[in-house]
C-alpha atoms as a PDB file:
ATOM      1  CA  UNK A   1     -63.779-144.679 117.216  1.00  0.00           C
ATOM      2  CA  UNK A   2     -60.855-145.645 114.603  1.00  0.00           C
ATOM      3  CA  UNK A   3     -59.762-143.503 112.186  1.00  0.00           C
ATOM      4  CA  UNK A   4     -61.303-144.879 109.578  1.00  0.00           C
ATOM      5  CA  UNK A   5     -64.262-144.216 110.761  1.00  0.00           C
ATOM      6  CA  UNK A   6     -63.649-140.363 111.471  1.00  0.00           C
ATOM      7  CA  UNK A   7     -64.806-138.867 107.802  1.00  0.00           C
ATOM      8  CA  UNK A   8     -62.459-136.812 106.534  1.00  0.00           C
ATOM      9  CA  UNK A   9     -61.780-135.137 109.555  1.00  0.00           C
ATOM     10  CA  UNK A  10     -58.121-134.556 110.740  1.00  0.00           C
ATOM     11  CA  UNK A  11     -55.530-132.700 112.502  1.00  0.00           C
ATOM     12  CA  UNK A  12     -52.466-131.619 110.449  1.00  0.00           C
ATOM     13  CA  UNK A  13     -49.524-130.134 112.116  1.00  0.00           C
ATOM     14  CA  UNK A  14     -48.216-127.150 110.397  1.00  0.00           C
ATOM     15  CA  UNK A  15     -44.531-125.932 110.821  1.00  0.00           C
ATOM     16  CA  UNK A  16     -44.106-121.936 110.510  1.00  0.00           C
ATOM     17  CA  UNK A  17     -41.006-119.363 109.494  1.00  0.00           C
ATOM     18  CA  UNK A  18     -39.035-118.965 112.878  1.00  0.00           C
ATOM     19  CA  UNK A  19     -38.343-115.379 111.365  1.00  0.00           C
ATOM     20  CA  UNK A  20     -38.564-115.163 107.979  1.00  0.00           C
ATOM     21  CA  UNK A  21     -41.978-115.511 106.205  1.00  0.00           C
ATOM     22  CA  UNK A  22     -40.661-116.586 102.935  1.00  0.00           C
ATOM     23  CA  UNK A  23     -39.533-119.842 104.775  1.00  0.00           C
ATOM     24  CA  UNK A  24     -43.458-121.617 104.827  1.00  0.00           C
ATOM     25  CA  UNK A  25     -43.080-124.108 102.491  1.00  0.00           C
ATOM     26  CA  UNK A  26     -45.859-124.984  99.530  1.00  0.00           C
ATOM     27  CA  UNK A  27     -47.792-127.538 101.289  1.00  0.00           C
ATOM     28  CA  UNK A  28     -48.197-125.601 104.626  1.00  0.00           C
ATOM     29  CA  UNK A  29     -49.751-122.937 102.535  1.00  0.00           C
ATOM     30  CA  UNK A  30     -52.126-125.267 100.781  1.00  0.00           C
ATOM     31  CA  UNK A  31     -53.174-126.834 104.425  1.00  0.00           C
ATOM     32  CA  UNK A  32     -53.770-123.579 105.669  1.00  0.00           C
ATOM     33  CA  UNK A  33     -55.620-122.248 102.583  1.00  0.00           C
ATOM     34  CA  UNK A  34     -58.097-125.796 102.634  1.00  0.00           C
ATOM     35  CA  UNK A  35     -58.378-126.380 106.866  1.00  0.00           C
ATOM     36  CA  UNK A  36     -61.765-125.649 107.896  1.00  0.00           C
ATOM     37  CA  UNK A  37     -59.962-123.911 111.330  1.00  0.00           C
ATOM     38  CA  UNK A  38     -56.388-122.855 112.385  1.00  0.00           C
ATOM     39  CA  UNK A  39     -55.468-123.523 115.734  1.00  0.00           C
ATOM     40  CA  UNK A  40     -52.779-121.277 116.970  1.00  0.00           C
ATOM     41  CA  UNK A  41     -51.178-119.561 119.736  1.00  0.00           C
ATOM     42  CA  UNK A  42     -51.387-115.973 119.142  1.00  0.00           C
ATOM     43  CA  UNK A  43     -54.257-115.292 115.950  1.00  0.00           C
ATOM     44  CA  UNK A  44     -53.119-111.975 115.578  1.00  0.00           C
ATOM     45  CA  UNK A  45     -49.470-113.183 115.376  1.00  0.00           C
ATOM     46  CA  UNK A  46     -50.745-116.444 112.950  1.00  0.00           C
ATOM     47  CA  UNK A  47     -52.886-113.522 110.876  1.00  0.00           C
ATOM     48  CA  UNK A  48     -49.722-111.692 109.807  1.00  0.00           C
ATOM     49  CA  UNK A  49     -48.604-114.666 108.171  1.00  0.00           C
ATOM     50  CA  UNK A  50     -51.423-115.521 106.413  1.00  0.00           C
ATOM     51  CA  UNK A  51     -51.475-111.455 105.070  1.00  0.00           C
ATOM     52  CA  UNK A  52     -48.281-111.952 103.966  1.00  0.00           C
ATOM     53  CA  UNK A  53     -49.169-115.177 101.654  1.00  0.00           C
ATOM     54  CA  UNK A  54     -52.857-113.419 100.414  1.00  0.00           C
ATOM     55  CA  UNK A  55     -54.359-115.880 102.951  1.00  0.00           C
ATOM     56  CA  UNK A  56     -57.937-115.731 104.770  1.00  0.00           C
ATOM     57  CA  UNK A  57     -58.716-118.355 107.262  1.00  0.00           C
ATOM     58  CA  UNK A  58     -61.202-119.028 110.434  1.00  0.00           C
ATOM     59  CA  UNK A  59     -58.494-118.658 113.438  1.00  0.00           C
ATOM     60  CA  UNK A  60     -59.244-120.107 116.815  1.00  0.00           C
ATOM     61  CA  UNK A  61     -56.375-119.383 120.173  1.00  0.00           C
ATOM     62  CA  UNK A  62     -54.558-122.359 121.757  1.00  0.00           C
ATOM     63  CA  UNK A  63     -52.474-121.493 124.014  1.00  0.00           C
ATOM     64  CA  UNK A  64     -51.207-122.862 127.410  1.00  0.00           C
ATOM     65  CA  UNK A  65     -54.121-121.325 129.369  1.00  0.00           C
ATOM     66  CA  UNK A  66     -56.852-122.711 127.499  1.00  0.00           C
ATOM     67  CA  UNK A  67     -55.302-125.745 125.640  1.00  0.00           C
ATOM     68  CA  UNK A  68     -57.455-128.413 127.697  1.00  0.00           C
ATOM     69  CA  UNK A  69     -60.481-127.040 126.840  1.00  0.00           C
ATOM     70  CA  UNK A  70     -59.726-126.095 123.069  1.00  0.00           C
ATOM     71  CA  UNK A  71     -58.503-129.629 122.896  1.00  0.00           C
ATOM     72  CA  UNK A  72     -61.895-130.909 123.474  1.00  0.00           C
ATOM     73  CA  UNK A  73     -63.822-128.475 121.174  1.00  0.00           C
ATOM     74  CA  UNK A  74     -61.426-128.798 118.203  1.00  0.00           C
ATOM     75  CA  UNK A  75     -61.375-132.974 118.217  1.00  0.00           C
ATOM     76  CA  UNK A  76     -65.390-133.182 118.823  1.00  0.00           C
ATOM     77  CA  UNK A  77     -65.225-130.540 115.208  1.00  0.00           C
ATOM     78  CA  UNK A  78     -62.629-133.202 113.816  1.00  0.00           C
ATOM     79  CA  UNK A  79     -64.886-136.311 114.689  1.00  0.00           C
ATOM     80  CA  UNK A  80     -67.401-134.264 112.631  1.00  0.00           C
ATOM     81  CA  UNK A  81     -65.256-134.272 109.407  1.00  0.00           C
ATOM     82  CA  UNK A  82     -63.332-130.835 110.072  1.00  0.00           C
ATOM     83  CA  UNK A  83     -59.836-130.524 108.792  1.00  0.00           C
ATOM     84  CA  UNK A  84     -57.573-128.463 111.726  1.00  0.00           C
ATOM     85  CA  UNK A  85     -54.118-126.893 110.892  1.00  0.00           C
ATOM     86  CA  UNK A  86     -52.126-126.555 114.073  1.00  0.00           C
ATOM     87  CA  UNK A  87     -49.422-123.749 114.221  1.00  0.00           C
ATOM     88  CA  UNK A  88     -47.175-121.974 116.717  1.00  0.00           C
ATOM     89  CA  UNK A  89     -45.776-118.905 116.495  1.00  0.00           C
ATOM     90  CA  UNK A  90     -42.738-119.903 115.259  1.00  0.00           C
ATOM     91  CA  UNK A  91     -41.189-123.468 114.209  1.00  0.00           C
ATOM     92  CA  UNK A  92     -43.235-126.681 114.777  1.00  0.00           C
ATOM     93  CA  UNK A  93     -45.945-126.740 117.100  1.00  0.00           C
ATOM     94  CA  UNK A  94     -45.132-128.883 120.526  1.00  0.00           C
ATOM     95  CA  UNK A  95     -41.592-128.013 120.838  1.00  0.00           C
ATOM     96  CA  UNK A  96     -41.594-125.748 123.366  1.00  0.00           C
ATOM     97  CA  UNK A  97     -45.196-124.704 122.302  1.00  0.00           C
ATOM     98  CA  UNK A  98     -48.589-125.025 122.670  1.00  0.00           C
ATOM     99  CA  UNK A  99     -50.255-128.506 120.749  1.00  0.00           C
ATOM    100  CA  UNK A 100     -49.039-131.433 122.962  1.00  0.00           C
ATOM    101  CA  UNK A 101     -52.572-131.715 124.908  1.00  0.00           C
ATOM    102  CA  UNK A 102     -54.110-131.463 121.162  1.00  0.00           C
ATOM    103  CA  UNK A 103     -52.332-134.380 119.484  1.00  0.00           C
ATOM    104  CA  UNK A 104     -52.881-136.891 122.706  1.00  0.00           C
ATOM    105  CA  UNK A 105     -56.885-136.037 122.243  1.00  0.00           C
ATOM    106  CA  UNK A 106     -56.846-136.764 118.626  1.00  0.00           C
ATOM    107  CA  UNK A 107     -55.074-140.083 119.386  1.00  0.00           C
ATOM    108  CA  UNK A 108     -56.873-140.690 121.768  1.00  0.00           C
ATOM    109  CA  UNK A 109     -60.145-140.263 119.987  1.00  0.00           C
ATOM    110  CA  UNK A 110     -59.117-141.954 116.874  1.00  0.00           C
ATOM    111  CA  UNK A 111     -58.436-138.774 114.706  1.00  0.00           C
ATOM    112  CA  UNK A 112     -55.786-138.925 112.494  1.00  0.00           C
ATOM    113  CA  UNK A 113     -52.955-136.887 113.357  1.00  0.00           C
ATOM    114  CA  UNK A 114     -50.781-135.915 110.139  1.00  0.00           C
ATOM    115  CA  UNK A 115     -47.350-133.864 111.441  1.00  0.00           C
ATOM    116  CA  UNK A 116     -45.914-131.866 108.172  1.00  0.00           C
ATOM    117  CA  UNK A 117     -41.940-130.986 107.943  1.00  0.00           C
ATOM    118  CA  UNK A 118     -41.098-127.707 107.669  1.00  0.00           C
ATOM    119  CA  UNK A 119     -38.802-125.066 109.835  1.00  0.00           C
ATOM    120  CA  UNK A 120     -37.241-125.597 113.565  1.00  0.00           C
ATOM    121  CA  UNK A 121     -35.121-123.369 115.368  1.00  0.00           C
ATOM    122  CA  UNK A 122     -33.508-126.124 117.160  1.00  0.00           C
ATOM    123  CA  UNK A 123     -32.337-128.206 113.521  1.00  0.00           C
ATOM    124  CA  UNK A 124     -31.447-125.098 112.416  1.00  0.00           C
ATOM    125  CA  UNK A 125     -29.185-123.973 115.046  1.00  0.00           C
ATOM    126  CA  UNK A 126     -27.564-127.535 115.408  1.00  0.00           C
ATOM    127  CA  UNK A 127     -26.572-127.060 111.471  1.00  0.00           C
ATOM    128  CA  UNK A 128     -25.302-123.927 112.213  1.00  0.00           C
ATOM    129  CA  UNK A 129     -22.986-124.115 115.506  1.00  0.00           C
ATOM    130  CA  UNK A 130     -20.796-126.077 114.120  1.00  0.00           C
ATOM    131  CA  UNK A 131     -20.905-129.168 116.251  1.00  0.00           C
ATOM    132  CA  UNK A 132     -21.310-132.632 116.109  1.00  0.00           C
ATOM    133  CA  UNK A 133     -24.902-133.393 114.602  1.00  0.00           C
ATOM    134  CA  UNK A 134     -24.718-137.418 114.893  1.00  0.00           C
ATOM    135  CA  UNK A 135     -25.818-137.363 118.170  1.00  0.00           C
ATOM    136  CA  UNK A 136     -27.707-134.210 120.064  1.00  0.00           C
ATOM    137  CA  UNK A 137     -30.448-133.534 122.280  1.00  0.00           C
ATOM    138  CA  UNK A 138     -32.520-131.236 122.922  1.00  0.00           C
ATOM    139  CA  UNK A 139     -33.666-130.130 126.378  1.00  0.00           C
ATOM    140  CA  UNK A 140     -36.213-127.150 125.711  1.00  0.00           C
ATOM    141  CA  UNK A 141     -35.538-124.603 128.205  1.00  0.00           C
ATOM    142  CA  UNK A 142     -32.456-125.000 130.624  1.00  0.00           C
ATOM    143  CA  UNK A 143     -33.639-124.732 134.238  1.00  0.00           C
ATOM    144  CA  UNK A 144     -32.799-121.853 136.581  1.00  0.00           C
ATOM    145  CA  UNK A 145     -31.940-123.507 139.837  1.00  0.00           C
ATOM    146  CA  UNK A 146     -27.829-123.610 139.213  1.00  0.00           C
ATOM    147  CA  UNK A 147     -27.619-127.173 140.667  1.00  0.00           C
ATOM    148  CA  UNK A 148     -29.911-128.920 138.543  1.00  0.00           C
ATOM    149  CA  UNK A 149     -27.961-126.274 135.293  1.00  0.00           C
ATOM    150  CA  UNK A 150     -24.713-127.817 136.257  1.00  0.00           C
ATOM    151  CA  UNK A 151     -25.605-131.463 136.363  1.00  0.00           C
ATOM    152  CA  UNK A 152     -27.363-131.305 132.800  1.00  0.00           C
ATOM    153  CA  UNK A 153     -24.040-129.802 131.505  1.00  0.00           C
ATOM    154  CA  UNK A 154     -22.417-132.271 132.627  1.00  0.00           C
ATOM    155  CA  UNK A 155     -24.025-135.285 131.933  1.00  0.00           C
ATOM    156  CA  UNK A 156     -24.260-133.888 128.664  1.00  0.00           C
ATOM    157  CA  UNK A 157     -22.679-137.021 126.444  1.00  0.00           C
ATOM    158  CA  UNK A 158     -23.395-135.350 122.975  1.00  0.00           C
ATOM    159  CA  UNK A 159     -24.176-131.632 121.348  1.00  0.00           C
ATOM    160  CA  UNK A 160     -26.904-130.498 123.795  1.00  0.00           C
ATOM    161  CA  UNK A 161     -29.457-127.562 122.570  1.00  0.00           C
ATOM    162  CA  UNK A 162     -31.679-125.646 124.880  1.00  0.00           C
ATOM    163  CA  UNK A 163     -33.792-122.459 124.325  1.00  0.00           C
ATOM    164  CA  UNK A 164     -32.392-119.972 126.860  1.00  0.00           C
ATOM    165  CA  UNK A 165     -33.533-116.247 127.401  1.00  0.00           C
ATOM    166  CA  UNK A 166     -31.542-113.316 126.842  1.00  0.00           C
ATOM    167  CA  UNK A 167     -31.850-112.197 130.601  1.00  0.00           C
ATOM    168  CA  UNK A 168     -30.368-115.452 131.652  1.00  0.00           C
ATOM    169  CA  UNK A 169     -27.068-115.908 128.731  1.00  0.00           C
ATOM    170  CA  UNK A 170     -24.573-114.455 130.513  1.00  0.00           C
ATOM    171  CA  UNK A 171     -25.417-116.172 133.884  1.00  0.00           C
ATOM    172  CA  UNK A 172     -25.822-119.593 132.508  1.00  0.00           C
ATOM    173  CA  UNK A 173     -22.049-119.147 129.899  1.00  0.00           C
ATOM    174  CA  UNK A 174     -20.342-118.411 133.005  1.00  0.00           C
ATOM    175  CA  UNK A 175     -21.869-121.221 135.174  1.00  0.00           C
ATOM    176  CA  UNK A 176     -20.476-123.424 132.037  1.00  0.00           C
ATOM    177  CA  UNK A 177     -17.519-122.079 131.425  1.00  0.00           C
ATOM    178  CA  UNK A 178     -16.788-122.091 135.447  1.00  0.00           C
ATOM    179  CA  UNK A 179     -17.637-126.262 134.532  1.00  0.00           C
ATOM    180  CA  UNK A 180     -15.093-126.323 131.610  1.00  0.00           C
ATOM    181  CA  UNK A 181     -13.628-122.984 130.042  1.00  0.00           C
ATOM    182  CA  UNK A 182     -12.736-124.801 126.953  1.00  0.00           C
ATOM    183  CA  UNK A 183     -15.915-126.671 126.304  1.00  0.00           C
ATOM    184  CA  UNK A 184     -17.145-125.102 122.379  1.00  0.00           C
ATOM    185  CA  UNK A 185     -20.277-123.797 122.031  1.00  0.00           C
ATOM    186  CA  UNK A 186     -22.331-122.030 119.903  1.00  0.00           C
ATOM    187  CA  UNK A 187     -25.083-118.827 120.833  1.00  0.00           C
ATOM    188  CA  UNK A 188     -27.660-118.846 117.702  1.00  0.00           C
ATOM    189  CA  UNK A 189     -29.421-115.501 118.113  1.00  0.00           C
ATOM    190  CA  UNK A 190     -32.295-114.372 116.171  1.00  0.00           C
ATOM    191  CA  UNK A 191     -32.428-116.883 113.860  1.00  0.00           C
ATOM    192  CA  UNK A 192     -33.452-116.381 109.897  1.00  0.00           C
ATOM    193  CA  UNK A 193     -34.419-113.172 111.015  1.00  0.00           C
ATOM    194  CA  UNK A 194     -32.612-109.589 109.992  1.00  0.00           C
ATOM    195  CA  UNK A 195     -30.138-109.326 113.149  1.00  0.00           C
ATOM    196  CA  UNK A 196     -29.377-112.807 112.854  1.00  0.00           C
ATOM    197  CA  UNK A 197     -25.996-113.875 114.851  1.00  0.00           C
ATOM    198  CA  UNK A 198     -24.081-117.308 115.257  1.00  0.00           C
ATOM    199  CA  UNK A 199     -21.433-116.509 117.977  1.00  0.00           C
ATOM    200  CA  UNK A 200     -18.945-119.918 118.137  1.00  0.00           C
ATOM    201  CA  UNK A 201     -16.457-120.281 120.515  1.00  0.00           C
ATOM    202  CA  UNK A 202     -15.026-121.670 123.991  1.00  0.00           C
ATOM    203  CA  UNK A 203     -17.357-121.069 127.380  1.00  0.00           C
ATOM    204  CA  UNK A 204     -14.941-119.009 128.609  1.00  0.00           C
ATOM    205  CA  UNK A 205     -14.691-116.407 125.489  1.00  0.00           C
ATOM    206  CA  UNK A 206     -18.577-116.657 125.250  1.00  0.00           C
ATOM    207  CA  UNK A 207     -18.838-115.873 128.851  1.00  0.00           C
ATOM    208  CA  UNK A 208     -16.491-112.750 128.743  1.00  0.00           C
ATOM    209  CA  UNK A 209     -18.216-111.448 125.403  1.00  0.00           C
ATOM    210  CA  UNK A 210     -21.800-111.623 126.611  1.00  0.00           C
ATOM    211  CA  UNK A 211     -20.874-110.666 130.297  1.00  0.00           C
ATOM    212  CA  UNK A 212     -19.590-107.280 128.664  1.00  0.00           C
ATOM    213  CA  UNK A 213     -22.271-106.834 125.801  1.00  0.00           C
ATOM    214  CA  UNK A 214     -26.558-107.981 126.830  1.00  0.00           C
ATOM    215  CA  UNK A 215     -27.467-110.551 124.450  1.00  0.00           C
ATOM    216  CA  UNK A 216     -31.409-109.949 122.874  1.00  0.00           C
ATOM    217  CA  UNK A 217     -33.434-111.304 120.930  1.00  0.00           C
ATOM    218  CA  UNK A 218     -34.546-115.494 120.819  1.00  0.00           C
ATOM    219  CA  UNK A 219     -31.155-117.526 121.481  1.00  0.00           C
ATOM    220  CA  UNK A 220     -30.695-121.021 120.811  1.00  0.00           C
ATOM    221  CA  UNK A 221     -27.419-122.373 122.737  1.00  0.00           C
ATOM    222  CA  UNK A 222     -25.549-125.237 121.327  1.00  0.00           C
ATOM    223  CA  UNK A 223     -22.992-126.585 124.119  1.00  0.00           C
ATOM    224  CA  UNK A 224     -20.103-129.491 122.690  1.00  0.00           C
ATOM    225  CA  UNK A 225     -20.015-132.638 124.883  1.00  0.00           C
ATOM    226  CA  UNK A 226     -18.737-132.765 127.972  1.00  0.00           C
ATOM    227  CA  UNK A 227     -15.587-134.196 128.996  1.00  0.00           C
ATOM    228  CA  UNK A 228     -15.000-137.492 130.284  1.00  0.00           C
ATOM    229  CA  UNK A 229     -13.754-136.798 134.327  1.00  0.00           C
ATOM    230  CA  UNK A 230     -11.601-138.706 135.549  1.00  0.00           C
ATOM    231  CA  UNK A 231     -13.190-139.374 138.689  1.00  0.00           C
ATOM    232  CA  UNK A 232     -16.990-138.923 139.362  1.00  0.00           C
ATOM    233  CA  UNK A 233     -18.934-135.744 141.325  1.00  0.00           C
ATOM    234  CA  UNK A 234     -20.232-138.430 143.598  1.00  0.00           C
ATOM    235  CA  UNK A 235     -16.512-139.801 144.663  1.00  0.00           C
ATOM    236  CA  UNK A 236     -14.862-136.317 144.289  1.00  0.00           C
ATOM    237  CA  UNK A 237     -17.072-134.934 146.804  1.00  0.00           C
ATOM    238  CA  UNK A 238     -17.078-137.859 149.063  1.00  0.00           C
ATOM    239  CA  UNK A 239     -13.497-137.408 149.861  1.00  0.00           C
ATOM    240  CA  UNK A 240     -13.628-134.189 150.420  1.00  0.00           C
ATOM    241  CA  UNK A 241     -16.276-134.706 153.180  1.00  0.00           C
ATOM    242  CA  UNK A 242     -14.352-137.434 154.709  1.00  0.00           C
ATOM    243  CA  UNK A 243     -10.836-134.544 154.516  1.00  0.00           C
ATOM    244  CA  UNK A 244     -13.451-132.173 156.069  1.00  0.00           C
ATOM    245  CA  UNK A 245     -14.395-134.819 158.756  1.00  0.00           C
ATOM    246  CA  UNK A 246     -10.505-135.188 159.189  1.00  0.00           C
ATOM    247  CA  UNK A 247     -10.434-132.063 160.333  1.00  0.00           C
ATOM    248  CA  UNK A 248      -9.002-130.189 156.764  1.00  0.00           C
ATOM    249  CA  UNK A 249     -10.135-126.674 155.844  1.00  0.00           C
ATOM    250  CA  UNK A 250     -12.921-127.155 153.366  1.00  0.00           C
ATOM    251  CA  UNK A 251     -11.548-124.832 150.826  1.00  0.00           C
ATOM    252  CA  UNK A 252      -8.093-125.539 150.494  1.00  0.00           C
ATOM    253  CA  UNK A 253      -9.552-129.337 150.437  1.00  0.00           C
ATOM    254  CA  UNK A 254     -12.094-128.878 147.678  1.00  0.00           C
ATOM    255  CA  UNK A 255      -8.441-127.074 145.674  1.00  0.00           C
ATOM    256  CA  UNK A 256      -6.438-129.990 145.971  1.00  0.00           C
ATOM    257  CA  UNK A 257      -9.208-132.937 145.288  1.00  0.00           C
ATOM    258  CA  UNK A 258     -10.260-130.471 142.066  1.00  0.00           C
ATOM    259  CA  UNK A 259      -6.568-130.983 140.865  1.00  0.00           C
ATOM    260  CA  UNK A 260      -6.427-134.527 141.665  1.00  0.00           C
ATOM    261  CA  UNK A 261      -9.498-135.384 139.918  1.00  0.00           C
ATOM    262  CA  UNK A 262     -10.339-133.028 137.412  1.00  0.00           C
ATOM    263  CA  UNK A 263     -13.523-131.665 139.016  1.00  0.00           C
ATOM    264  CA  UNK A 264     -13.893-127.884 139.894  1.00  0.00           C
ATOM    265  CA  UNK A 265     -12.597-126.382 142.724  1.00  0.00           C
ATOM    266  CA  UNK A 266     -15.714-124.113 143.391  1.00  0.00           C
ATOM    267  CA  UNK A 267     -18.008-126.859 141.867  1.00  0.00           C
ATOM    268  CA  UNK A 268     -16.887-128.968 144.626  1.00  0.00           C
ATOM    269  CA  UNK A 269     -17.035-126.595 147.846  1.00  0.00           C
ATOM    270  CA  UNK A 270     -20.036-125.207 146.658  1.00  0.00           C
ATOM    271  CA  UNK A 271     -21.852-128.979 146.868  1.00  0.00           C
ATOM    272  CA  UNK A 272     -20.318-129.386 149.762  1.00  0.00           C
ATOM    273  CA  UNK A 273     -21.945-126.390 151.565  1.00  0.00           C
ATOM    274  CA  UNK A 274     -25.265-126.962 150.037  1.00  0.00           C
ATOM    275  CA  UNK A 275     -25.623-130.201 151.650  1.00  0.00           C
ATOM    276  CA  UNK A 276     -24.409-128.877 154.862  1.00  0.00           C
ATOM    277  CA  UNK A 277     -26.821-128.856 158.149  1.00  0.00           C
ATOM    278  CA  UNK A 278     -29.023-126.583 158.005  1.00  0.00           C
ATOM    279  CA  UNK A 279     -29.323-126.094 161.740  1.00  0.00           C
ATOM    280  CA  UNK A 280     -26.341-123.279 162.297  1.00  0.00           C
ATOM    281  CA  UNK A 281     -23.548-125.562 162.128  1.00  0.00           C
ATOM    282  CA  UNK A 282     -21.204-124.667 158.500  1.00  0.00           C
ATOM    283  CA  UNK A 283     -18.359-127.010 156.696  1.00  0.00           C
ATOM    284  CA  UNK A 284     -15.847-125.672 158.795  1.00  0.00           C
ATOM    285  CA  UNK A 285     -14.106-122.287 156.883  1.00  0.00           C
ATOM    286  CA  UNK A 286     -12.427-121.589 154.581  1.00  0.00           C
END
């Protein structure tokens, strides 16, 4: 089936405040008012909203446990003629939320999918760090296994932004300041909301200020480029296993290669011992 020949029926994807309700703009109140259903993650969260604007609506759950499914029941409405408003929580459906398995059905089915602009935490938090906004990317959430953390950091060629939770700030600042104490960055906490926070600085100051005071609330981290190194990761730690092999004292090697080519010292012994046998034998010290 082509979209032309769906009636009427649509999918329109509806942006919502990412704290403040007065932030919905005029034509996400209209789709909402008009769509036959509302599609959303949490209906007694989505209700609130519509409260607040004198709203009334038919609300439906679509969350990650039953997305599939809803998928299927909300585009066989759609072929029907239905008009569906898709909303998260917060911000614009699909990043980072719930919708993704929704859109593909549509297309996939020939229902017109219509995507409306409206707020982001992630556009709003690159505006407000204060760093370079001709080239970013966004990686959703950063991930918790330190190894993979690192190597996103520093393949990071422009601003990077990442959702990150409050438990894990501190843990993941000092992991980048341990990369590159000077590297700027920004921690966007609680954004448009009544606690709201933009924290700018170095890695190294953000580390030592959330290390002494528990970050809460939703964070957004904006992280400056990273440095051009003079010599790779790869190369770096391939001389140190051939010092090692030499017979050299794996930390005092992994100090003098981290001054020679700009890696870090503890960056560098640490890959080194991770990739060690695993059958009792070590790197040799320290």
């Amino acid at each position: 089936m082509t979209p032309a020949e769906v009636a009427g029926g649509r999918l329109i994807v509806c942006p919502t405040p990412i704290g403040n309700l007065e932030d919905v703009t005029l034509r996400v109140l209209r789709v909402l008012r008009e769509a036959d259903t509302i599609a959303c993650e949490d209906t007694r969260h989505t209700g609130v909203l519509l409260e607040r604007h004198g709203l009334t609506g038919r609300l439906v759950s679509l969350h990650e446990h039953n997305e599939d499914a809803r998928a299927r029941e909300l585009v066989g409405q759609m072929r029907e003629g239905s008009v569906v408003a898709l909303v998260a929580d917060a911000g614009t459906p699909l990043i980072s939320d719930p919708g993704f398995a929704l859109v593909r059905a549509c297309l996939g089915e020939g229902v017109p999918v219509e995507a409306l602009p409206g707020p982001s935490a992630v556009t709003t938090a690159l505006v407000a760090s204060g760093l370079p906004a001709d080239h970013w990317a966004f990686v959703g959430f950063l991930p918790r296994k330190r190894a993979e953390l690192e190597r996103l950091l520093r393949q990071a060629t422009s601003t990077l932004l990442a959702f990150e939770s409050p438990r894990r700030l501190a843990t993941t600042l000092a992991v980048l300041a341990e990369l590159d104490p000077k590297r700027p960055a920004a921690v966007c906490r609680e954004l448009s909301k009544l606690h709201e926070e933009v924290r700018r600085g170095t890695a190294g100051e953000l580390a030592a200020h959330y290390a002494a005071q528990a970050a809460r609330g939703e964070i957004v981290l904006a992280v400056g480029a990273a440095e051009a190194d003079s010599a790779s990761r790869e190369d770096a730690l391939l001389a140190l296993r051939e010092l090692v092999a030499a017979g050299a004292r794996p930390r005092a090697a992994a100090t003098a290669l981290a001054g020679l080519t700009g890696r870090g010292a503890n960056e560098l012994y640490r890959a080194l011992t991770e990739a060690a046998p695993s059958d009792g034998s070590d790197a040799g010290g320290q």
